[in-house]
N, C-alpha and C. Protein backbone atom coordinates (compact mmCIF):
# COMPACT_ATOMS: atom_id res chain seq x y z
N UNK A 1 33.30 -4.10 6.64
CA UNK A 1 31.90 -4.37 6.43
C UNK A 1 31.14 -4.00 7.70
N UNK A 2 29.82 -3.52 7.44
CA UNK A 2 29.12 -3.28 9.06
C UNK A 2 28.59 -4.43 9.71
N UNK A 3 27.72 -4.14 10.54
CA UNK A 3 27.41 -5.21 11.41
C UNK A 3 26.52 -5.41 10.82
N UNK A 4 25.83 -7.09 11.64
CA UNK A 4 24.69 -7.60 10.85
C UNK A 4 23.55 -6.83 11.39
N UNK A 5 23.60 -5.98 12.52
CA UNK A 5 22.08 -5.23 12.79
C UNK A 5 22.81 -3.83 12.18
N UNK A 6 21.26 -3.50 11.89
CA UNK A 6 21.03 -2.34 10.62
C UNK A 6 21.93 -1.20 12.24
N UNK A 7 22.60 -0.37 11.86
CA UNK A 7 23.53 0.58 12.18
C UNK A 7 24.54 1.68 11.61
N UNK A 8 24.93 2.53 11.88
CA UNK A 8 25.91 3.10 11.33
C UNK A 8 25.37 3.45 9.37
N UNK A 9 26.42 2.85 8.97
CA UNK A 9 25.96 2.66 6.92
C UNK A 9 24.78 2.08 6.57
N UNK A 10 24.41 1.02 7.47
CA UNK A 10 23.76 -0.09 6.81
C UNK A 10 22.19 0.56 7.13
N UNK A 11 22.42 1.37 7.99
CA UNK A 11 21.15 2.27 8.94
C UNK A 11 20.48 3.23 7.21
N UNK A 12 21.47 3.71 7.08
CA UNK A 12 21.64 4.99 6.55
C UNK A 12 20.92 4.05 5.11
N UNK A 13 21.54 3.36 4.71
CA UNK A 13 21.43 2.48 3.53
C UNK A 13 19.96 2.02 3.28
N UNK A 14 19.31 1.39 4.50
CA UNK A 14 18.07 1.06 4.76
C UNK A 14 16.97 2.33 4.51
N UNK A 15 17.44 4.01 5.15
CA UNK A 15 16.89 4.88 4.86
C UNK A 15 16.68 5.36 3.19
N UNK A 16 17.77 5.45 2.57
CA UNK A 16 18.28 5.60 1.49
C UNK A 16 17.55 4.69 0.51
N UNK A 17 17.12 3.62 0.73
CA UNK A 17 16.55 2.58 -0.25
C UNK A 17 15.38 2.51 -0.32
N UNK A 18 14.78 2.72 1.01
CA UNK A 18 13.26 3.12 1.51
C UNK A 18 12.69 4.47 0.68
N UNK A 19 13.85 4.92 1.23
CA UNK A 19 12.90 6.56 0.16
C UNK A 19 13.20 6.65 -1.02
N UNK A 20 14.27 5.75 -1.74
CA UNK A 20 13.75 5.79 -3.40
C UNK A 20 13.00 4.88 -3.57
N UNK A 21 12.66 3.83 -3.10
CA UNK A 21 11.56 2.95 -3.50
C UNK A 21 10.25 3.43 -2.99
N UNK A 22 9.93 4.15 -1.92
CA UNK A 22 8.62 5.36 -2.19
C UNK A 22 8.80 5.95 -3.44
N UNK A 23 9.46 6.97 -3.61
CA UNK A 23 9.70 7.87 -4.47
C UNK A 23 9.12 7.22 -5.98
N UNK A 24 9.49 6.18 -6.29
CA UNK A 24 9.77 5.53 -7.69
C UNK A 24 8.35 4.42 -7.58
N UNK A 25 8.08 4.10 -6.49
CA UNK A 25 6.46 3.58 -6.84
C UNK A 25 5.62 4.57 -6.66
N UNK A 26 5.90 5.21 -5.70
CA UNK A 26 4.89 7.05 -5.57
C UNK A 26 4.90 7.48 -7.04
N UNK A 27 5.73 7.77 -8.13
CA UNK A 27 5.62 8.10 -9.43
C UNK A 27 4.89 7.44 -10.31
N UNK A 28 5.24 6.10 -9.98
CA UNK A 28 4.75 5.23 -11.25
C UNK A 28 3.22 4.92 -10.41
N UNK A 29 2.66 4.94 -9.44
CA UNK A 29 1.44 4.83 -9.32
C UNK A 29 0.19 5.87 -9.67
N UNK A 30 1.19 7.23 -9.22
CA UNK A 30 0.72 8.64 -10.02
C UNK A 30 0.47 8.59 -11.31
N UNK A 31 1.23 8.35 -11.70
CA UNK A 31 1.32 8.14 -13.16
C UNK A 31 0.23 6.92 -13.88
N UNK A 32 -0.47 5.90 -13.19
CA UNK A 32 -1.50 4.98 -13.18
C UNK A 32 -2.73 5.72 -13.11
N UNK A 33 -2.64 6.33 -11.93
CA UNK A 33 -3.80 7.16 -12.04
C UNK A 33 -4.11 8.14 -12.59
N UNK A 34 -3.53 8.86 -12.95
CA UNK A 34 -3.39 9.68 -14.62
C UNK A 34 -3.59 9.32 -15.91
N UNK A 35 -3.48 8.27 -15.98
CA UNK A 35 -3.46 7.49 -17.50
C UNK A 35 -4.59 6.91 -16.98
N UNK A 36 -5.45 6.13 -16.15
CA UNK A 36 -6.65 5.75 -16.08
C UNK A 36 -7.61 6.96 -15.79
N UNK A 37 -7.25 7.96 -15.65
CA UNK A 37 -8.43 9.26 -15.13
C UNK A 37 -8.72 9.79 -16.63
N UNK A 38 -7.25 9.74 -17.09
CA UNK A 38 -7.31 11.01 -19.14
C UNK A 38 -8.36 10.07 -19.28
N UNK A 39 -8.26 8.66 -19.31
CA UNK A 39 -9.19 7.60 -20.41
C UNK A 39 -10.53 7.83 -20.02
N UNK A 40 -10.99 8.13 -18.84
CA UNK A 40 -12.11 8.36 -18.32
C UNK A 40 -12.49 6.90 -18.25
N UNK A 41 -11.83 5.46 -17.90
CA UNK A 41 -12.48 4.61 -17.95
C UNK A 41 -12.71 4.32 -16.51
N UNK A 42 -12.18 4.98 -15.32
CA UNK A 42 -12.65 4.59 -14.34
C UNK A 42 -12.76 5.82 -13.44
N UNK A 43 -13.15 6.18 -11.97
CA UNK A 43 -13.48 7.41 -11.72
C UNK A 43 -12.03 7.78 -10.85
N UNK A 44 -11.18 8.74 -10.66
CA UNK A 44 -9.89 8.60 -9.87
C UNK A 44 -9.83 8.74 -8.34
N UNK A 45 -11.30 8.44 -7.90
CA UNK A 45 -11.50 8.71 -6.50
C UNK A 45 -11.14 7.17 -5.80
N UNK A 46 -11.84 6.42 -7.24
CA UNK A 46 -11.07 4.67 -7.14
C UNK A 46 -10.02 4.15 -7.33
N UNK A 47 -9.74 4.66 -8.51
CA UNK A 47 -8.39 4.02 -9.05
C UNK A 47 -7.36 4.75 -7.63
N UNK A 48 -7.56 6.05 -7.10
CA UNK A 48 -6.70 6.18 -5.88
C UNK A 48 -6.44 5.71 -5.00
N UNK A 49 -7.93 4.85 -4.48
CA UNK A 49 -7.89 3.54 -3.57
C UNK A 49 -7.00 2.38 -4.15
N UNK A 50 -7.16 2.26 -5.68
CA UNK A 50 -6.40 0.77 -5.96
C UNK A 50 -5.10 1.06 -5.30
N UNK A 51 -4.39 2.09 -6.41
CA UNK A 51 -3.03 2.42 -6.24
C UNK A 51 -2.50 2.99 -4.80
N UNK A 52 -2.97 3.68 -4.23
CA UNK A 52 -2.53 4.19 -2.70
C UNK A 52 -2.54 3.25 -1.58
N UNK A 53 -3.71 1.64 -2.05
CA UNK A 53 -3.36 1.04 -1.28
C UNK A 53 -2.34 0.15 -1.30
N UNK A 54 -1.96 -0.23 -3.08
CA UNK A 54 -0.68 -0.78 -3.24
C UNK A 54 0.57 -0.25 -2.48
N UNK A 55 0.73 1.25 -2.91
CA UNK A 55 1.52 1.99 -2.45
C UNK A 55 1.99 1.89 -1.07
N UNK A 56 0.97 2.03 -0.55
CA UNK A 56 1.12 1.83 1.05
C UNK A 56 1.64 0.50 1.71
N UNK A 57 1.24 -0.55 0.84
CA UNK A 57 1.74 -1.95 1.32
C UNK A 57 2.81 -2.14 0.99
N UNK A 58 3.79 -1.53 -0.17
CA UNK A 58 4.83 -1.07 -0.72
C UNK A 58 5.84 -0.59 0.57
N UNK A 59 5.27 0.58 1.04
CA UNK A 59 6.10 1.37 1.79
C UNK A 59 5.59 0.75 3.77
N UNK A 60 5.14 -0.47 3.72
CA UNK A 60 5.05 -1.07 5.20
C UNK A 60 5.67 -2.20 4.94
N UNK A 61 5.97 -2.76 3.76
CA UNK A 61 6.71 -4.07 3.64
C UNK A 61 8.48 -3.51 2.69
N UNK A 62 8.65 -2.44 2.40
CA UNK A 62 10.07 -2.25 1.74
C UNK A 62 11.32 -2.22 2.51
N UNK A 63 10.96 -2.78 3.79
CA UNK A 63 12.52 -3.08 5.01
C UNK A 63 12.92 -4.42 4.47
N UNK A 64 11.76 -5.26 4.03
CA UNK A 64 11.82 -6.73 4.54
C UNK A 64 13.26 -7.09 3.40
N UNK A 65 12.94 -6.45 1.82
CA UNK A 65 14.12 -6.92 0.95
C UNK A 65 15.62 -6.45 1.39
N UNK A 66 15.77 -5.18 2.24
CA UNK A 66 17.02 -5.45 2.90
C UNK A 66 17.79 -5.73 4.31
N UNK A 67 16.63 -6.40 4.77
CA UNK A 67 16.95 -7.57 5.75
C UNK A 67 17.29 -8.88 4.97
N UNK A 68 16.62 -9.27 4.44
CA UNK A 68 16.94 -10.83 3.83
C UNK A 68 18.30 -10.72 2.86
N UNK A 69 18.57 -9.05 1.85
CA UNK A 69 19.86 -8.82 1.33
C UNK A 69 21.05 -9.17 2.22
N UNK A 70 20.60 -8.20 3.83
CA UNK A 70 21.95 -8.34 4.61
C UNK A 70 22.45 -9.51 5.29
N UNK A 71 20.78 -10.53 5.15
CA UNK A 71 20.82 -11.98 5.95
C UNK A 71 22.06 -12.65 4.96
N UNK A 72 21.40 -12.58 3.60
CA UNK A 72 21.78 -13.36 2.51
C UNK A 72 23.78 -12.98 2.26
N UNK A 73 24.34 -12.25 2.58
CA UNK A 73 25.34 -11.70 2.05
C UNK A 73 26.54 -12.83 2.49
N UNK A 74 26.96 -12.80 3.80
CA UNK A 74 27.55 -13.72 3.88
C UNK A 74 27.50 -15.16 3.85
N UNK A 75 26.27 -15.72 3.25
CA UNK A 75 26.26 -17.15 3.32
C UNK A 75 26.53 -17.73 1.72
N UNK A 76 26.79 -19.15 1.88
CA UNK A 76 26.72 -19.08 0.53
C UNK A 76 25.92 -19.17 -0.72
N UNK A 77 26.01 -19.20 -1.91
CA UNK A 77 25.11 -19.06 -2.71
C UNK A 77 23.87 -19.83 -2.72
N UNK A 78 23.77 -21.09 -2.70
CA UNK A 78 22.64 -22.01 -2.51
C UNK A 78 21.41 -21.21 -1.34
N UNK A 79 22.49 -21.12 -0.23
CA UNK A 79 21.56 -20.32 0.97
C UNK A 79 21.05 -19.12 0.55
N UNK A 80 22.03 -18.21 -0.51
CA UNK A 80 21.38 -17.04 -0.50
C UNK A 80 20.37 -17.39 -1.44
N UNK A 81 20.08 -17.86 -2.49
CA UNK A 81 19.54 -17.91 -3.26
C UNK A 81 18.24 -18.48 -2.92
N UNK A 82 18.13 -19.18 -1.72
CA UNK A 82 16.77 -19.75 -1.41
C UNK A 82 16.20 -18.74 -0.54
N UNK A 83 17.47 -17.76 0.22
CA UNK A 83 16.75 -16.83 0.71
C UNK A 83 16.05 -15.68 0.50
N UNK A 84 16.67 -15.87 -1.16
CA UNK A 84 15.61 -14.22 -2.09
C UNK A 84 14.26 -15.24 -2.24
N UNK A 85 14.72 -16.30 -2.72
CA UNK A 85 12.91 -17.25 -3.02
C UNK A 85 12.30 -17.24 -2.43
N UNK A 86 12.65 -17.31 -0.74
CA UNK A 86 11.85 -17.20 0.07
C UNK A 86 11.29 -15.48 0.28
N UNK A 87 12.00 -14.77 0.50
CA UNK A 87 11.96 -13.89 1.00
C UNK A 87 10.65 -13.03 -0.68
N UNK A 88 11.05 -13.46 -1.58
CA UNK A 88 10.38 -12.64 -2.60
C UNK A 88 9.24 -13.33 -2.72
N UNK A 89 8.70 -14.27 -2.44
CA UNK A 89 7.31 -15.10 -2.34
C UNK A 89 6.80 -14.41 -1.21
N UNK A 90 7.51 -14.60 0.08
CA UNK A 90 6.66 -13.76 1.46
C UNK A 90 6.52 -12.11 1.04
N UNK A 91 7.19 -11.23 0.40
CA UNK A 91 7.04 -10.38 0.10
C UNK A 91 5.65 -10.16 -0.87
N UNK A 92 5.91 -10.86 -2.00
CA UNK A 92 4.77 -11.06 -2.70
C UNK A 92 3.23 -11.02 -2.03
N UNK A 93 3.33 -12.32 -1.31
CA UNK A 93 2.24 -12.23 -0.44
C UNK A 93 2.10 -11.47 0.10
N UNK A 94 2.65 -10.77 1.33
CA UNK A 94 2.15 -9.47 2.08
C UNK A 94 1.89 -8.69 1.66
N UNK A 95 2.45 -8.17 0.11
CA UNK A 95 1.47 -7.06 -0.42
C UNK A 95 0.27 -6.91 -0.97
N UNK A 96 0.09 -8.17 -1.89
CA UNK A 96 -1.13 -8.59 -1.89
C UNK A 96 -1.82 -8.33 -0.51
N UNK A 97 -1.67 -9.56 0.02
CA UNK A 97 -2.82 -9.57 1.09
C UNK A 97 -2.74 -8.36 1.47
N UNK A 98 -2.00 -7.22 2.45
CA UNK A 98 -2.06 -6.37 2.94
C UNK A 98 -2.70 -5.20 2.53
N UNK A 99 -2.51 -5.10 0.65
CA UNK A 99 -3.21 -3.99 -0.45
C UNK A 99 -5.05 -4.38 -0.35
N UNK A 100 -5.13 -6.18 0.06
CA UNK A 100 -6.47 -6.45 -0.38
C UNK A 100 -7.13 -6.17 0.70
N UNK A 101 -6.39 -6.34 2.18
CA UNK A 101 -7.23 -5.53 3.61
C UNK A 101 -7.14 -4.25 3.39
N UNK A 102 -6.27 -3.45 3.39
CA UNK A 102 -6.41 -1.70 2.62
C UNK A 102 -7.64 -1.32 2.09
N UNK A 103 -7.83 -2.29 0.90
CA UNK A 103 -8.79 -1.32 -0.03
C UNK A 103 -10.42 -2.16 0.69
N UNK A 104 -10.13 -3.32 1.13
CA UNK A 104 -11.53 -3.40 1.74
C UNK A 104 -11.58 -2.75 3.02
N UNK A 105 -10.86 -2.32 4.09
CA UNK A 105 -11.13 -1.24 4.77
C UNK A 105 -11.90 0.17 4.30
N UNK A 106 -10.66 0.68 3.13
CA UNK A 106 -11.11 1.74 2.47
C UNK A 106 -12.60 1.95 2.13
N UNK A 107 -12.82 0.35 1.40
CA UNK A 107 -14.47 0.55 0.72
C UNK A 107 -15.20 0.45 1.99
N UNK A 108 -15.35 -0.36 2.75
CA UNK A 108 -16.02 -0.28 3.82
C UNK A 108 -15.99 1.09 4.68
N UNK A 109 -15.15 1.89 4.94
CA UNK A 109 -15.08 3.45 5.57
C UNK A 109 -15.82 4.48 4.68
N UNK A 110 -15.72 4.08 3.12
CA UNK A 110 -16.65 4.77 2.31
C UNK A 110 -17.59 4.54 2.57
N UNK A 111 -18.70 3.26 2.62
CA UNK A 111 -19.80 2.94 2.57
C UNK A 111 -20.60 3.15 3.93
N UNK A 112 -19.39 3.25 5.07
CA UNK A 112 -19.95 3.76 6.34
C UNK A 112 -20.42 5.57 5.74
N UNK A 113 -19.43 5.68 5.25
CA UNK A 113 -19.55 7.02 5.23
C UNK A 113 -20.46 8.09 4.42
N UNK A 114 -20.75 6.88 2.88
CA UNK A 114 -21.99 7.22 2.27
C UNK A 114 -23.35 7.25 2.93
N UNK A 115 -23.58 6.16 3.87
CA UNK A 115 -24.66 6.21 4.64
C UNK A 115 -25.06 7.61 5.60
N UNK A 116 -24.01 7.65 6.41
CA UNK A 116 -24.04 8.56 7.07
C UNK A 116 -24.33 10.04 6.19
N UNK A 117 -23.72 10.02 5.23
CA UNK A 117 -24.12 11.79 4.33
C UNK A 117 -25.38 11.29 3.62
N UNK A 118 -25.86 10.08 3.50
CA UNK A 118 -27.36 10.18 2.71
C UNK A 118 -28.26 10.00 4.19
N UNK A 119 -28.20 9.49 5.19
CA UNK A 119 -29.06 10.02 6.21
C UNK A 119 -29.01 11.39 7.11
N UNK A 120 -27.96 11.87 6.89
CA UNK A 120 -27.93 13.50 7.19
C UNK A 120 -28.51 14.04 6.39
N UNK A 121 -28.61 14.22 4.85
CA UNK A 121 -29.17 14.64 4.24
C UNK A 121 -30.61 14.59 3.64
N UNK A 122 -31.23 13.52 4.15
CA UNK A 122 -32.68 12.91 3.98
C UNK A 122 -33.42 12.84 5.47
N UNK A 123 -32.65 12.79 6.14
CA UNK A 123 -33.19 13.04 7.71
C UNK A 123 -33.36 11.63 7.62
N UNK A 124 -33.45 11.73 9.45
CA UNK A 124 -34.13 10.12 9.96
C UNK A 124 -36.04 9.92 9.78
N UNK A 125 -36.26 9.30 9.12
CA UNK A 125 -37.63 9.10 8.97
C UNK A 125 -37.98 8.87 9.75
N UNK A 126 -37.19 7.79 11.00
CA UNK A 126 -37.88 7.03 11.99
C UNK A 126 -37.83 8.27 13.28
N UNK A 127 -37.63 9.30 13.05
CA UNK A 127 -37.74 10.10 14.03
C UNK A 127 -39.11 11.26 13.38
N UNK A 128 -39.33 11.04 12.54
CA UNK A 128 -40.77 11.90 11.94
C UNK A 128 -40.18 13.13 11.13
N UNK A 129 -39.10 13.42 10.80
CA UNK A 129 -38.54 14.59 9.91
C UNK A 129 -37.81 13.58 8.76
N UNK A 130 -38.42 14.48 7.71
CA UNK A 130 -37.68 14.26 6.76
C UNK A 130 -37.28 15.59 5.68
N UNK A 131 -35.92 15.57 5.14
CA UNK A 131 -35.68 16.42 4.03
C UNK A 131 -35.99 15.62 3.09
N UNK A 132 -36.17 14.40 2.70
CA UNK A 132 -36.44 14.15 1.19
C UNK A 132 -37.04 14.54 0.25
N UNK A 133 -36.86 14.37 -1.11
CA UNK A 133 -37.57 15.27 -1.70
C UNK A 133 -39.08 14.34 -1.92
N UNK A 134 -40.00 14.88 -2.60
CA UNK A 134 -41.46 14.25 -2.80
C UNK A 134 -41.20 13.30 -3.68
């Protein structure tokens, strides 16, 4: 068996699990935003924010389930078993929370950023030029 710090197999294993669990939420979130874009019920410039920020909290929190696997292995069942409860509640939470700072960053960098292209484009009034229209 390897050691309890990630090394050697367990290194490799950690890599290996990481990139199919990108891979396989990278698909199925693609695939969200595709099926909400055909419907036209929402615009996919958003629904990319929903899902990319899931995604992303996905792929900054997907070490944590095999740390607590390799914690959990040798102890016994009672222990391990409180340690997926634990460990899958804190997981839970961090993606949440972490997806819900994401996408309010996101909206907020948009809304900086809408401003900025509607006052480039209308000029500063308070400087006496304007492009607006009449």
């Amino acid at each position: 068996m390897a050691s309890d710090r990630p090394g050697g197999d367990a290194r490799r294993q950690l890599a290996l699990g990481w990139a199919v669990i990108m891979v396989v939420a990278g698909a199925i979130y693609l695939l969200n935003v595709l099926g909400f874009s055909r419907g036209g019920r929402e615009s996919v410039g958003l629904h990319l924010i929903y899902e990319g920020s899931s995604w992303l909290a996905i792929a900054l929190l997907a070490w944590a389930p095999f740390f607590i696997l390799r914690w959990g292995q040798p102890r016994a069942l009672v222990a391990a078993m409180a340690a997926h409860v634990l460990g899958a509640g804190l997981f839970a939470f961090g993606h949440v929370g972490l997806f819900i700072l994401l996408r309010a960053a996101a909206f907020a960098i948009l809304d900086d950023l809408a401003e900025a292209v509607a006052e480039f484009r209308y000029g500063r009034t308070d400087l006496g030029w304007s492009t607006a229209p009449p």
